[in-house]
C-alpha atoms as a PDB file:
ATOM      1  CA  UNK A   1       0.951 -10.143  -6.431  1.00  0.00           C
ATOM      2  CA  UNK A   2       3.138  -7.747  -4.255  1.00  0.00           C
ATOM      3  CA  UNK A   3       2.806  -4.614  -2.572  1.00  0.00           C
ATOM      4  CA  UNK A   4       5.418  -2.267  -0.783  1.00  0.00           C
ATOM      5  CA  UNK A   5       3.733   0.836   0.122  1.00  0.00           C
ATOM      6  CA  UNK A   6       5.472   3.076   2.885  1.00  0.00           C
ATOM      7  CA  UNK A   7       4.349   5.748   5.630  1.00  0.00           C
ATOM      8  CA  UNK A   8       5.665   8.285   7.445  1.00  0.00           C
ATOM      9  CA  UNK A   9       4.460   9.598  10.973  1.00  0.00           C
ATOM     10  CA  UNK A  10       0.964   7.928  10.333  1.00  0.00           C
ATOM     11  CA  UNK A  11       0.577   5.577  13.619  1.00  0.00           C
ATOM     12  CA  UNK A  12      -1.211   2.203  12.449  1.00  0.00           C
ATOM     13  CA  UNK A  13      -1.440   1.672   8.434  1.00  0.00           C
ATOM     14  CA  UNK A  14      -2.308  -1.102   6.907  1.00  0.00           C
ATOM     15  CA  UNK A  15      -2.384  -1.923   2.785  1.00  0.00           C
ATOM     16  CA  UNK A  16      -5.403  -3.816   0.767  1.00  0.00           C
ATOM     17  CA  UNK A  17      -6.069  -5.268  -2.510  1.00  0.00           C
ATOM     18  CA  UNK A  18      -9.679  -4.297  -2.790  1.00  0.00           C
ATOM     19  CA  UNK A  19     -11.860  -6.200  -5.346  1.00  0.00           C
ATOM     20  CA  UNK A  20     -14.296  -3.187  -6.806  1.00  0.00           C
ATOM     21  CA  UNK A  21     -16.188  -5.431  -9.279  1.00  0.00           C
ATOM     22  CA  UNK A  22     -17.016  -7.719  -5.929  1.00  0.00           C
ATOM     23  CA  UNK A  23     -16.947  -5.505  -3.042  1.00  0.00           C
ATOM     24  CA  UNK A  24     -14.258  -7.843  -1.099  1.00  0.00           C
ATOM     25  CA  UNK A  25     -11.244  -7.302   0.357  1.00  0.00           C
ATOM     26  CA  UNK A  26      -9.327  -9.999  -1.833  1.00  0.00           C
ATOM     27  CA  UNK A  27      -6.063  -9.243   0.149  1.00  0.00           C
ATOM     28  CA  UNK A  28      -4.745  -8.086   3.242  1.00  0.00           C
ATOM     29  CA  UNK A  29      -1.287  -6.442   3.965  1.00  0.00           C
ATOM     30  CA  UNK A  30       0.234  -6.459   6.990  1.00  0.00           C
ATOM     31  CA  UNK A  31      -0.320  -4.149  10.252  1.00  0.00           C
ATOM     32  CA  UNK A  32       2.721  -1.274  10.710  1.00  0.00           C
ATOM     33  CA  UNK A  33       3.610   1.435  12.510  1.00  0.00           C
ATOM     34  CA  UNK A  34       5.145   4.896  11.919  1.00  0.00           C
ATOM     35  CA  UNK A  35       5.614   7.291  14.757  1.00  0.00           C
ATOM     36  CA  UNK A  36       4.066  10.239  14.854  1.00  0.00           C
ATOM     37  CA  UNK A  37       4.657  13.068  14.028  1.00  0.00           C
ATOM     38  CA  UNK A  38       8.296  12.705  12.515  1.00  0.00           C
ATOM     39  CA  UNK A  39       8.507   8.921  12.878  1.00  0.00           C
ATOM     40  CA  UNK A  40      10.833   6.946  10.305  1.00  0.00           C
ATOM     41  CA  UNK A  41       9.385   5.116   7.252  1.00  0.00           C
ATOM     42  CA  UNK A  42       7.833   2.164   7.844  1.00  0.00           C
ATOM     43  CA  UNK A  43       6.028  -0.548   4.940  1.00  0.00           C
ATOM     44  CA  UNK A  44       2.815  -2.714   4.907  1.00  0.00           C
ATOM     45  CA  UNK A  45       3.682  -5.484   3.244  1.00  0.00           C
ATOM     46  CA  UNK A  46       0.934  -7.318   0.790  1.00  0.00           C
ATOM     47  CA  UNK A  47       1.589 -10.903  -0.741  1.00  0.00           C
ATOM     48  CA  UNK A  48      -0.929 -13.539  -2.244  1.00  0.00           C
ATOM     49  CA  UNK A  49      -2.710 -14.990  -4.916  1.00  0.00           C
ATOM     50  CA  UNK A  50      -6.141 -13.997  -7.043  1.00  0.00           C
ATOM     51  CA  UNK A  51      -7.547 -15.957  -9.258  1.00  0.00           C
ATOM     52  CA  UNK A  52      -9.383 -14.121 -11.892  1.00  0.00           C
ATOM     53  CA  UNK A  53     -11.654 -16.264 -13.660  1.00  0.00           C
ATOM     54  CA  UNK A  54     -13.608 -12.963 -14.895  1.00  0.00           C
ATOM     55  CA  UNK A  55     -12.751  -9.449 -16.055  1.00  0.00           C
ATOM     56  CA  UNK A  56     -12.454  -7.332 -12.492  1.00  0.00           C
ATOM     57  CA  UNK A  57     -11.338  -3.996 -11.101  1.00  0.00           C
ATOM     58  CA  UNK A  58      -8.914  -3.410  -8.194  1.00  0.00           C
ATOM     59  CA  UNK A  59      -8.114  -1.067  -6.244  1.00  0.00           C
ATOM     60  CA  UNK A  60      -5.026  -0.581  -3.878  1.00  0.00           C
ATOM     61  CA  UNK A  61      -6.363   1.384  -0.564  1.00  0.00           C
ATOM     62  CA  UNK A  62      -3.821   2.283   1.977  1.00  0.00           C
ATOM     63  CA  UNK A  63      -5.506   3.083   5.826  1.00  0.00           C
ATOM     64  CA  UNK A  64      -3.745   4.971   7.707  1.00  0.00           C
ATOM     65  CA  UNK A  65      -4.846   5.697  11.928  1.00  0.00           C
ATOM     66  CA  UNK A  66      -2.983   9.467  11.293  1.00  0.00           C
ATOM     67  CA  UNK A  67      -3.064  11.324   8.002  1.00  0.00           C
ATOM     68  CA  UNK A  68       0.788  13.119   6.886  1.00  0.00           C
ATOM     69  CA  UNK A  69      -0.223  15.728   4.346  1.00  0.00           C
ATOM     70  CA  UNK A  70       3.500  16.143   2.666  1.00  0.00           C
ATOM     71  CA  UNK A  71       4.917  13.059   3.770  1.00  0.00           C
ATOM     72  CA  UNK A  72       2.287  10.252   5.003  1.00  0.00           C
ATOM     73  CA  UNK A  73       2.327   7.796   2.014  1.00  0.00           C
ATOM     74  CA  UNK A  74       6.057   8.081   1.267  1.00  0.00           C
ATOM     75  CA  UNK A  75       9.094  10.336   2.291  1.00  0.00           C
ATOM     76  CA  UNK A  76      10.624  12.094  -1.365  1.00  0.00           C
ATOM     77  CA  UNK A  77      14.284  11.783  -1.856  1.00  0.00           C
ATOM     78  CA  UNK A  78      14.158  15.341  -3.358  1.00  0.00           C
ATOM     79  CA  UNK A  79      16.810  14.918  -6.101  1.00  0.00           C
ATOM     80  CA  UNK A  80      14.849  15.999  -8.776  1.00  0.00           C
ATOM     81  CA  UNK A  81      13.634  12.956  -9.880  1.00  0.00           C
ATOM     82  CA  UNK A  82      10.514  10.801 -10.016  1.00  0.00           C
ATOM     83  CA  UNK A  83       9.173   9.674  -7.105  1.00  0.00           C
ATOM     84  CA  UNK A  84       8.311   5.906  -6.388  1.00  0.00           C
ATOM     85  CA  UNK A  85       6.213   5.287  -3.451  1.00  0.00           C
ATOM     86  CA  UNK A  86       3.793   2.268  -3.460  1.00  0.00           C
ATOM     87  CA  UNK A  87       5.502  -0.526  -5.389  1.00  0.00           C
ATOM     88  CA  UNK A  88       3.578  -3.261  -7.374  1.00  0.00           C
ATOM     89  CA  UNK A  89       3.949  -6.596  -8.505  1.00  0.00           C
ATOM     90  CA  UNK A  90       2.124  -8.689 -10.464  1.00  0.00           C
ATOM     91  CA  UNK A  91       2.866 -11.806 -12.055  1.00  0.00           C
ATOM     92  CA  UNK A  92       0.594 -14.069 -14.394  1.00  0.00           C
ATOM     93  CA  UNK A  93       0.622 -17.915 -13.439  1.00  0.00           C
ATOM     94  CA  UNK A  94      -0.883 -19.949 -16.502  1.00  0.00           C
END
């Protein structure tokens, strides 16, 4: 599994893959920094393996030290499209 979520003038953020059914933290991103309060985009990189030998729920959780209301998780490109922010990845290995 991957994860690319950004932020935008948030200080410290950091991204999990948090295992609901289990209450763990099955895996940590990376520590980054955005500037505040107009700071450029930074990402929190996640990578790594869970083996599911049951049914579970995840969750992705994103902390963040400073909170962006229009911008924090992701800076829109405004062209009238979708937006993408967080990015995943997941791949099944038999």
């Amino acid at each position: 599994m991957k994860l690319l979520p950004p932020a935008r003038g948030t200080e410290s953020h950091r991204i999990l893959l948090r295992n609901i059914s289990d209450s763990t933290d099955d895996i940590l991103g990376n520590s980054s920094y955005s500037l505040t309060p107009n700071g450029s985009v930074s990402v929190s990189k996640l990578k790594g393996l869970v083996d599911l030998s049951a049914e579970k729920v995840f969750e992705i959780q994103h902390f963040t030290e400073s909170a962006q209301a229009n911008y924090g998780l992701g800076q829109p490109a405004k062209d009238a499209k979708v937006e993408i922010y967080t990015q995943v990845f997941i791949q099944k290995i038999a």
